[in-house]
C-alpha atoms as a PDB file:
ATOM      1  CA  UNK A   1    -255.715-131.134-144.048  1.00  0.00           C
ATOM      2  CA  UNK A   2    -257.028-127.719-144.190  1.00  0.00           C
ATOM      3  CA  UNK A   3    -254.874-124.689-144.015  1.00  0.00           C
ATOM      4  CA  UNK A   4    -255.552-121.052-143.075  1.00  0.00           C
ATOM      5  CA  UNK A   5    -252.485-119.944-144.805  1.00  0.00           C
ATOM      6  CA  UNK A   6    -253.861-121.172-147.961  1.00  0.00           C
ATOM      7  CA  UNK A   7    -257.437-119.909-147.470  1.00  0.00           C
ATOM      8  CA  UNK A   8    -258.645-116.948-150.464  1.00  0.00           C
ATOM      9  CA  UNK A   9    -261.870-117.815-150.864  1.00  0.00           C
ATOM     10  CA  UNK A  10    -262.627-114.086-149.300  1.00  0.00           C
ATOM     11  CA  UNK A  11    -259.935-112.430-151.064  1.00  0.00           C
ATOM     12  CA  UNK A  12    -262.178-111.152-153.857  1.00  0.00           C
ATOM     13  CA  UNK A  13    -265.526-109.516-151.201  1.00  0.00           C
ATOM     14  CA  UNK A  14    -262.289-108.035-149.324  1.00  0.00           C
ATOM     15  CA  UNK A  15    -261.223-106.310-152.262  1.00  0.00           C
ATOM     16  CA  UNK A  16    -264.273-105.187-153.693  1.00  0.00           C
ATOM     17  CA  UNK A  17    -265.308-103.576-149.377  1.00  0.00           C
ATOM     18  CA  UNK A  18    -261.257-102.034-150.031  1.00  0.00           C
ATOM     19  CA  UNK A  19    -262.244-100.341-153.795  1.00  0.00           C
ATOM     20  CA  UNK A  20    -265.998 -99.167-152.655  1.00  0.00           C
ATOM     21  CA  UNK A  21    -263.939 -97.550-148.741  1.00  0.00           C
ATOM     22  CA  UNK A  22    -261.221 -95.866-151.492  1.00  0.00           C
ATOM     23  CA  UNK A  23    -264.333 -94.566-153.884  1.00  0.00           C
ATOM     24  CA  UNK A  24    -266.630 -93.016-151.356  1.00  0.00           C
ATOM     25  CA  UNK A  25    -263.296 -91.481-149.168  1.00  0.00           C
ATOM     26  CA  UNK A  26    -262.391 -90.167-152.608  1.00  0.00           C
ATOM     27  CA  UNK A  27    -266.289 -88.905-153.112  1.00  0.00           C
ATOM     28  CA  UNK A  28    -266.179 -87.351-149.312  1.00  0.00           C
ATOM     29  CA  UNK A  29    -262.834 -85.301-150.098  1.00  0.00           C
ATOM     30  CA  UNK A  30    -264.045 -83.981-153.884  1.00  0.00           C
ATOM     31  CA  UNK A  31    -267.325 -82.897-152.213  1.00  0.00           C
ATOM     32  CA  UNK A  32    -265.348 -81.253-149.310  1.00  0.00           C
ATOM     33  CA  UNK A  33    -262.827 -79.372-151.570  1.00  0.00           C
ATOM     34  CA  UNK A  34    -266.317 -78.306-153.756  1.00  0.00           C
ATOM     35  CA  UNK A  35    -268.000 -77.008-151.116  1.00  0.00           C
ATOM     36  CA  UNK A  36    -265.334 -75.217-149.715  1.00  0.00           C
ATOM     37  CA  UNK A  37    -263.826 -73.802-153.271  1.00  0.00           C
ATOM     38  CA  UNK A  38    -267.232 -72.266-153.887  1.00  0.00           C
ATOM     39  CA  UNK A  39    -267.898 -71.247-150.102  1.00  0.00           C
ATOM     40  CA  UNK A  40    -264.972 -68.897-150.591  1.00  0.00           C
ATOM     41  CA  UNK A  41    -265.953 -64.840-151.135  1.00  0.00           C
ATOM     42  CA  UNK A  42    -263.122 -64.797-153.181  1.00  0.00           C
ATOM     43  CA  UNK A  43    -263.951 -66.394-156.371  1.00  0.00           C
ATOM     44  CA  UNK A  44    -267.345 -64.034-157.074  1.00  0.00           C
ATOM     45  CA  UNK A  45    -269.770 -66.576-157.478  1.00  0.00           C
ATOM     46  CA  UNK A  46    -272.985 -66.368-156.939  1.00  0.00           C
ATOM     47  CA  UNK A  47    -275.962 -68.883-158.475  1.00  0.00           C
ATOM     48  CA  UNK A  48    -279.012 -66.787-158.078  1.00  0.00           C
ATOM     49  CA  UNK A  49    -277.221 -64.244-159.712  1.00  0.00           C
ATOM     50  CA  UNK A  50    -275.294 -65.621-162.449  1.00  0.00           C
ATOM     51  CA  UNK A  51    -278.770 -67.516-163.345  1.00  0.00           C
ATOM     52  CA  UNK A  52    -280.473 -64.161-164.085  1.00  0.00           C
ATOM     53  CA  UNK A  53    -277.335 -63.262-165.944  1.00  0.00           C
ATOM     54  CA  UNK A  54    -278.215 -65.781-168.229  1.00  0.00           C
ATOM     55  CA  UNK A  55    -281.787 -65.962-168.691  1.00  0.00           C
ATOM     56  CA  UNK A  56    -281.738 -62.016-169.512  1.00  0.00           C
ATOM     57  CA  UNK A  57    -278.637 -63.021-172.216  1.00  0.00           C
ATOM     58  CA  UNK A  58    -280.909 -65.517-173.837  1.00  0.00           C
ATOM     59  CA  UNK A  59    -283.731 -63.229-173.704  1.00  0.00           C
ATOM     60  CA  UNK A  60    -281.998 -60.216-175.072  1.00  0.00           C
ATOM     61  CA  UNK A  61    -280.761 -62.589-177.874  1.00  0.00           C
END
């Protein structure tokens, strides 16, 4: 006689969806907090210009 209670055969695919959800909510909040950490006036940073910073220390080296 077949029994739901004992039924697993999807355990595994339902674990793997669960891992994959926890990885890309865990992806979405590191690339919120990024975005937002370098967003902010406050920490001075600036790509275009910290890119010419370097290039003209390499080229003055």
């Amino acid at each position: 006689m077949f029994s739901i209670k004992n039924e697993s055969t999807g355990q595994g695919a339902a674990e793997y969806i669960l891992l994959f959800g926890g990885v890309i909510v865990i992806a979405i909040a590191a690339l919120l907090i990024y975005r937002t950490y370098f967003n902010n006036s406050q920490t001075g940073l600036n790509a275009s210009e910290d890119i010419k910073d370097v290039r003209n220390l390499m080229n003055s080296s």
